[in-house]
Protein backbone atom coordinates (compact mmCIF):
# COMPACT_ATOMS: atom_id res chain seq x y z
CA UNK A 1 14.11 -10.75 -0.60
CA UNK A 2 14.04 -7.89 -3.04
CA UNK A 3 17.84 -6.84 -4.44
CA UNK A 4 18.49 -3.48 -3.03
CA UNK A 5 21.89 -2.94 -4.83
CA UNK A 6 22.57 0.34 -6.20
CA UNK A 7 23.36 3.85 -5.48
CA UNK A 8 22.33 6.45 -2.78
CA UNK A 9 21.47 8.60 -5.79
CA UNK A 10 20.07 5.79 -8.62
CA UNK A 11 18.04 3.92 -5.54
CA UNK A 12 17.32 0.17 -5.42
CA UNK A 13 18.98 -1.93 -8.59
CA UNK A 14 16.84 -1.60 -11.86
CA UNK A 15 16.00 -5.48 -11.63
CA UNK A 16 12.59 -5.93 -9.54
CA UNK A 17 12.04 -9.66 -8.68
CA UNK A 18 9.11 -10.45 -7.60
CA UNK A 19 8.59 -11.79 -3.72
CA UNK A 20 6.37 -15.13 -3.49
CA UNK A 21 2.92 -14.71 -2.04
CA UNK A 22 2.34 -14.11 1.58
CA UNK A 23 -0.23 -12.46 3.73
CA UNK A 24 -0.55 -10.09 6.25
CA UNK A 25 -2.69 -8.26 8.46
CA UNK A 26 -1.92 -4.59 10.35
CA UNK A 27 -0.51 -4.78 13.50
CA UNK A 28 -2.99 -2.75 15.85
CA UNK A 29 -3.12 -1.98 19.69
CA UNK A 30 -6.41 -3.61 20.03
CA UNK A 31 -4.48 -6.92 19.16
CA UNK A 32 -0.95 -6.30 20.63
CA UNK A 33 -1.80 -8.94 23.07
CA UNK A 34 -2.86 -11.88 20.71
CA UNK A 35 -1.62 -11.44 18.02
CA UNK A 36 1.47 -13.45 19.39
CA UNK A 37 -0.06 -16.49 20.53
CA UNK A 38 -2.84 -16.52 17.71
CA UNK A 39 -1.80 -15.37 14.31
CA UNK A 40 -2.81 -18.72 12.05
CA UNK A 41 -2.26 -17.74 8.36
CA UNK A 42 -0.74 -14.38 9.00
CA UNK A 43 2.69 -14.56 7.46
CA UNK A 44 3.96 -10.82 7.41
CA UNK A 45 3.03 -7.81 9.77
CA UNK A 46 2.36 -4.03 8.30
CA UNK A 47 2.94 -1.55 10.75
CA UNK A 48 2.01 2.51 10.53
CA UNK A 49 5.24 4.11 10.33
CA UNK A 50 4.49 7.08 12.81
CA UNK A 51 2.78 5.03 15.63
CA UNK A 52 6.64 3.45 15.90
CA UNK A 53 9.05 5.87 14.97
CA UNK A 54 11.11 7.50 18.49
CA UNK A 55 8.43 5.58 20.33
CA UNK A 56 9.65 3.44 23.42
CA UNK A 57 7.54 1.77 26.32
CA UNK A 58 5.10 -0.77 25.27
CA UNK A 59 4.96 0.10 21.12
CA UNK A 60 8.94 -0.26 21.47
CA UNK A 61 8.61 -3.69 23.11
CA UNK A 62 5.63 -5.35 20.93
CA UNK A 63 7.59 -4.03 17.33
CA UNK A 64 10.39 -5.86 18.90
CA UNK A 65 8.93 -9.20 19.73
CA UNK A 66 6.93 -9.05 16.24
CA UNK A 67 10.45 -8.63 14.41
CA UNK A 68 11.32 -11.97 15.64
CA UNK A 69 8.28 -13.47 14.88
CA UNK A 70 7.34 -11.76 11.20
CA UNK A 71 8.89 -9.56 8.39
CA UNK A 72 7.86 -6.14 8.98
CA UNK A 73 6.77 -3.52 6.31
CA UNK A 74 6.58 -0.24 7.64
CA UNK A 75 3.46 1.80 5.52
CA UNK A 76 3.63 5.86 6.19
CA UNK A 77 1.20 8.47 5.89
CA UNK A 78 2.43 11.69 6.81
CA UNK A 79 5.69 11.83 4.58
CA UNK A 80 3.25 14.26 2.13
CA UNK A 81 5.54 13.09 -1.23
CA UNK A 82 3.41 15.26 -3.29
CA UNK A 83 3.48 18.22 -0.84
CA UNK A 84 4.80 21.67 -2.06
CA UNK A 85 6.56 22.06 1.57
CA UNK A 86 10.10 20.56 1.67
CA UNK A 87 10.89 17.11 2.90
CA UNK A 88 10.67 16.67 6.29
CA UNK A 89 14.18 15.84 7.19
CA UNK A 90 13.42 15.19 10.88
CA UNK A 91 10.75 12.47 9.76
CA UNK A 92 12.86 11.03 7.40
CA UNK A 93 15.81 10.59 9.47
CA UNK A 94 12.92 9.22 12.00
CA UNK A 95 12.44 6.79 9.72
CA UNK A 96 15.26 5.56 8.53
CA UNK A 97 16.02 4.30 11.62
CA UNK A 98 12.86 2.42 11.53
CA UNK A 99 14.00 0.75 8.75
CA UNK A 100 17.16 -0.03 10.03
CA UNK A 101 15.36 -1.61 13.38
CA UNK A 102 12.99 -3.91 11.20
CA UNK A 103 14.99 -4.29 8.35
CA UNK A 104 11.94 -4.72 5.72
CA UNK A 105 12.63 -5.74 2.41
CA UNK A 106 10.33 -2.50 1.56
CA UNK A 107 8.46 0.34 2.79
CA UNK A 108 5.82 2.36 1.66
CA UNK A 109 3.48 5.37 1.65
CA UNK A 110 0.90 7.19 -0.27
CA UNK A 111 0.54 8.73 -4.09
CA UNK A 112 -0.68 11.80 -2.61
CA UNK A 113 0.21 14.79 -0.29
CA UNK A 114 -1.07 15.17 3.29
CA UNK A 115 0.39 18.53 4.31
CA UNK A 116 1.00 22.12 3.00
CA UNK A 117 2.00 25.26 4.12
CA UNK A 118 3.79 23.72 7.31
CA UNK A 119 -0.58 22.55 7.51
CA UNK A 120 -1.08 18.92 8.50
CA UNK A 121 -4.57 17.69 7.01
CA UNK A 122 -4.30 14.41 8.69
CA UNK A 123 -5.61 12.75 5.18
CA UNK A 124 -4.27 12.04 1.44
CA UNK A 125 -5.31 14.30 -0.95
CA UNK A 126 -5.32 13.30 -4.33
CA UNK A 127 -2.99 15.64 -6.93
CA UNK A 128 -3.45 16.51 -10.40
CA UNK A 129 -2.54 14.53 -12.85
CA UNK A 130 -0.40 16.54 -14.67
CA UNK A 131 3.29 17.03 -16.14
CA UNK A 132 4.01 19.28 -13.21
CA UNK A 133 3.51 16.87 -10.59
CA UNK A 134 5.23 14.02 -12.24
CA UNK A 135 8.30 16.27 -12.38
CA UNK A 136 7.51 17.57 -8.61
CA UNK A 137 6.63 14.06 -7.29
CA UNK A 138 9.95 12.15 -9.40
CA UNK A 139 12.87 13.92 -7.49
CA UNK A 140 11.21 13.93 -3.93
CA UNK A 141 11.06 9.82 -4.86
CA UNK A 142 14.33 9.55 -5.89
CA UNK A 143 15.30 11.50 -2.82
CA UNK A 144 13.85 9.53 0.06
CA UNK A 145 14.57 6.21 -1.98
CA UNK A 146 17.96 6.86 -2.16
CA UNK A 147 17.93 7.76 1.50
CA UNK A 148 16.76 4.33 3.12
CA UNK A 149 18.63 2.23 0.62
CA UNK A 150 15.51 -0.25 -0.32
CA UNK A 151 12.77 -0.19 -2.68
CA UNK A 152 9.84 3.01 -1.82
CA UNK A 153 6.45 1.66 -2.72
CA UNK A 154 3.88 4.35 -3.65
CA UNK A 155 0.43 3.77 -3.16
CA UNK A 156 -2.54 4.31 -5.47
CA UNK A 157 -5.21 6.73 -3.03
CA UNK A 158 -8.71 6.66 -3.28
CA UNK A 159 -10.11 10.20 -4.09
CA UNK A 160 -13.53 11.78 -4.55
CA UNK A 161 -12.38 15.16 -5.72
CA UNK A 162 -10.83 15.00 -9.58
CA UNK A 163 -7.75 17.77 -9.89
CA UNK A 164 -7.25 19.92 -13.44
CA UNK A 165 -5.56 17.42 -15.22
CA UNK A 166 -3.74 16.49 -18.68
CA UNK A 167 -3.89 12.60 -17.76
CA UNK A 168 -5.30 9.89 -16.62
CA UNK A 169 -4.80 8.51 -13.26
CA UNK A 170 -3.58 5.56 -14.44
CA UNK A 171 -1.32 7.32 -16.73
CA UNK A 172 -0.16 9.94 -14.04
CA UNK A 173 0.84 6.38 -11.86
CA UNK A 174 2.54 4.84 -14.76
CA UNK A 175 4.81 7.40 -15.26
CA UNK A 176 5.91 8.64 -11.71
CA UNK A 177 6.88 4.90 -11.56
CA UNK A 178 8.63 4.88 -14.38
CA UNK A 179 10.74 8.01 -13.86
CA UNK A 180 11.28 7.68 -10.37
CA UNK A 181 12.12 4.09 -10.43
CA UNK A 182 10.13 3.38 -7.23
CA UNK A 183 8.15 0.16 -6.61
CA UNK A 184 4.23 0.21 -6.85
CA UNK A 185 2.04 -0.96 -3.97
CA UNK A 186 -1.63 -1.74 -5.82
CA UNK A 187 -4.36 -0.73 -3.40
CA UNK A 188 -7.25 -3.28 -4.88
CA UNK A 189 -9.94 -1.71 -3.06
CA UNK A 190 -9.04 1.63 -4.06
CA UNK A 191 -9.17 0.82 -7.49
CA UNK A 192 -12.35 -0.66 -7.07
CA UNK A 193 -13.86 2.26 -5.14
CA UNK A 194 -12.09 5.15 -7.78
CA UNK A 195 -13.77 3.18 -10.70
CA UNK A 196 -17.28 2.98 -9.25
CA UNK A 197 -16.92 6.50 -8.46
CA UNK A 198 -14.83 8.15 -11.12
CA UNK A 199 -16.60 5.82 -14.17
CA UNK A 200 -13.58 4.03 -15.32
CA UNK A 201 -13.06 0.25 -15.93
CA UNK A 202 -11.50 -1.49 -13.24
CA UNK A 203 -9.74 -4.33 -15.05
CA UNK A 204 -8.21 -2.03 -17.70
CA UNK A 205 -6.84 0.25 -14.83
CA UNK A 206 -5.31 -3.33 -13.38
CA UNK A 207 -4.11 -3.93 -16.69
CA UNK A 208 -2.11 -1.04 -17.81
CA UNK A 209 0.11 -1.24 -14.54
CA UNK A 210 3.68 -1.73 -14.66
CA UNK A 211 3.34 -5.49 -13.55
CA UNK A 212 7.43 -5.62 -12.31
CA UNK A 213 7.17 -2.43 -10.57
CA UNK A 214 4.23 -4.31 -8.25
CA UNK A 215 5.53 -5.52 -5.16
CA UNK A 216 2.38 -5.74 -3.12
CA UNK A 217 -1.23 -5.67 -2.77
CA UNK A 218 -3.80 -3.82 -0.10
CA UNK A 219 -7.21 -5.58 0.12
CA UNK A 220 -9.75 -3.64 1.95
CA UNK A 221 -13.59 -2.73 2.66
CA UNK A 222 -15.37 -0.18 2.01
CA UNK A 223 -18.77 1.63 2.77
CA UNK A 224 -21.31 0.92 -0.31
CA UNK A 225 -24.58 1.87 1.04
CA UNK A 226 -24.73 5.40 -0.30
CA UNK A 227 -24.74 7.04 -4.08
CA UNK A 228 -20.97 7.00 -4.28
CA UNK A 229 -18.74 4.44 -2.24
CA UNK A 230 -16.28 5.54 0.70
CA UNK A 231 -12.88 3.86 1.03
CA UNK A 232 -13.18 3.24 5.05
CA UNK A 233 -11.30 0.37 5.73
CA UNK A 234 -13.82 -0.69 8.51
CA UNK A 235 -15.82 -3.25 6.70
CA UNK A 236 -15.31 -6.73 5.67
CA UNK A 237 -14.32 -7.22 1.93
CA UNK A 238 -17.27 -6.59 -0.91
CA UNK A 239 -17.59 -10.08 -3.16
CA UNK A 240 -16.25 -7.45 -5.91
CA UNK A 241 -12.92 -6.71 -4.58
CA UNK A 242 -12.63 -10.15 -4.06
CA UNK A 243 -13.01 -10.79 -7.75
CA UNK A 244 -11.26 -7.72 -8.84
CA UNK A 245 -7.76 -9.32 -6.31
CA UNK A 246 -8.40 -13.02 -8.14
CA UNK A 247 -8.57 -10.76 -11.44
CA UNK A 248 -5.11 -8.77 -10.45
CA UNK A 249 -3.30 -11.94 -9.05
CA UNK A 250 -3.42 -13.44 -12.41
CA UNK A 251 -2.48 -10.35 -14.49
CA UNK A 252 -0.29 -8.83 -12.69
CA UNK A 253 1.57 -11.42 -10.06
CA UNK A 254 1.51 -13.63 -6.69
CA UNK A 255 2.92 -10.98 -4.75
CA UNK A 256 2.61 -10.11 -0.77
CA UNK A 257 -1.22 -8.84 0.22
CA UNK A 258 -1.93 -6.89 3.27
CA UNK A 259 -6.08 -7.30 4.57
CA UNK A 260 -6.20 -3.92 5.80
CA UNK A 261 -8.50 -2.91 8.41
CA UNK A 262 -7.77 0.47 10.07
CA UNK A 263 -11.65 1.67 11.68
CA UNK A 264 -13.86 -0.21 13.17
CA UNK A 265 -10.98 -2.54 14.17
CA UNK A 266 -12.94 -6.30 14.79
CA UNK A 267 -11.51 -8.99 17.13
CA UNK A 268 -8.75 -10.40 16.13
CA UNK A 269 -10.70 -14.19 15.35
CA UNK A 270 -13.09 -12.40 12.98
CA UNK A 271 -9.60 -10.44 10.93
CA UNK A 272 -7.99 -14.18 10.85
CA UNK A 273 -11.17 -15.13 9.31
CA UNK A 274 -11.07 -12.32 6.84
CA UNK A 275 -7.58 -13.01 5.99
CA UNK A 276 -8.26 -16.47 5.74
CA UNK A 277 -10.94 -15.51 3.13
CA UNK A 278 -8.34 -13.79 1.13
CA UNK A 279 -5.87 -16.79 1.17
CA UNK A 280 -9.00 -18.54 -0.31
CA UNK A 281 -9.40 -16.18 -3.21
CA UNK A 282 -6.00 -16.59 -3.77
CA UNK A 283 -5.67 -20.19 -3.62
CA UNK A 284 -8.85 -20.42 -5.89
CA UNK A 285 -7.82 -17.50 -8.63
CA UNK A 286 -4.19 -19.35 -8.99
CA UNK A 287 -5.73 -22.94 -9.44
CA UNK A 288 -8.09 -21.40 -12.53
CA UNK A 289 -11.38 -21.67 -10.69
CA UNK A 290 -13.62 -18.55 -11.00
CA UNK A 291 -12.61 -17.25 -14.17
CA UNK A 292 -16.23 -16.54 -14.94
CA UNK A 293 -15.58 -13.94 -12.69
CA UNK A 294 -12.36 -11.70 -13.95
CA UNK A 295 -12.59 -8.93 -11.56
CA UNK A 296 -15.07 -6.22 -11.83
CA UNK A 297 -16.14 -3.68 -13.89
CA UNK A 298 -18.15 -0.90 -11.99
């Protein structure tokens, strides 16, 4: 269990300890009623925020029977940190009472912003990467972080579009963690998929991030069959985001990982079998084998 100690205003205690390795998978409706009887290798459950929050009825009754049976991380994607419109206080009051139903040792949502002008775009849209938005994006952090109590995890998006900038992506993530003292959930794939696209090496994007601040991992597929790869999370898992997760496990830590698959949703036998393929590169990375193989550069 992370330490949460600290302030309403400071946030979760300065000291991150990392969590052991575990695995999860999403909990969809296409599985709602397996998943229970048949979840082999699945040892934590990430759940979309907004398809629980003031929800009763069935959604109400599978969350609960899951928190029995798993930890729960609740992942957002409408809380727009990066958005120029105020917080949300509805949403985030929404929530917090989320959190205080499943009691995760985290939650989590996107490096990005995902409404404007009172607009929802129903996708994350990458920022610039500028001074600006490290200021902007710091104090909403600290806000909502101080609200719920436990460690905020911000994701690293995949974008196609680049923003004026005055930094690096890597750079821009470094120090919104940093100054916000928020937690860092490392989306694998989207590394993978921003390098290939953007012309940046993948390892040395792995390597410059804040390795304490890293308190999970999303592992995902994506669409390679035209000129420039699309994040779609409705694929199994490219052989090179396989090598780039053995790559990160050893540089940065053996921390949770979440197989995410969001379209295309399979059976639930053929996501075991992915996540079983992930335990595998895990298992294999930490025991040395591979090594000819350190991750990928695009």
């Amino acid at each position: 269990m992370v330490d949460t100690a600290g302030s309403k205003e400071d946030g979760p205690s300065k000291s991150w300890p990392k969590p052991s390795l575990k695995f999860g998978v999403g909990l969809r409706r296409p599985h709602f009623d397996e998943i229970f009887d048949n979840h082999d290798g699945i040892d934590f459950l990430e759940i979309v925020s907004e398809n629980f929050m003031e929800f009763g009825g069935r959604p109400q009754k599978v969350l609960q029977r899951a928190r029995e049976m798993f930890p729960i991380i609740p992942h957002g994607v409408n809380m727009s940190i990066g958005g120029i419109d105020p917080l949300n206080e509805t949403y985030l009051e929404r929530l917090k009472k989320l959190i205080e139903q499943v009691r995760p040792p985290w939650f989590s949502d996107h490096l990005c912003y995902s409404s404007a002008f009172g607009v929802a775009y129903h996708d994350l849209i990458p920022l610039p990467f500028t001074e600006e938005a490290v200021s902007h994006l710091v104090q909403r952090i600290k806000r909502v972080q101080g609200m719920m109590g436990i460690p905020f995890l911000v994701e690293n998006i995949s974008y196609y579009a680049v923003m004026p900038s005055e930094m690096t992506e890597a750079e821009f993530t470094i120090e919104v963690i940093t100054r916000a003292d928020c937690g860092l959930l490392l989306d694998v794939n989207n590394v993978y998929v921003n390098a290939r696209n953007h012309g940046y090496d993948a390892r040395a994007f792995i390597d410059a991030m804040p390795a304490d601040r890293v308190l999970q991992y999303h592992v995902a597929g994506h669409d390679a069959s035209g000129p420039f790869l699309l994040d779609t999370h409705g694929e199994h898992i490219r052989q090179e985001v396989f090598d780039l997760y053995a790559y990160t496990l050893n540089k940065v830590g053996r921390v949770w990982t979440l197989l995410e698959w969001d379209n295309n949703i399979p059976t639930l036998e053929t996501l075991l079998e992915e996540n079983r393929k992930v335990r595998t590169t895990a298992d294999r990375a930490l025991a040395g084998e591979g090594e000819e193989e350190k991750g990928a550069k695009p």
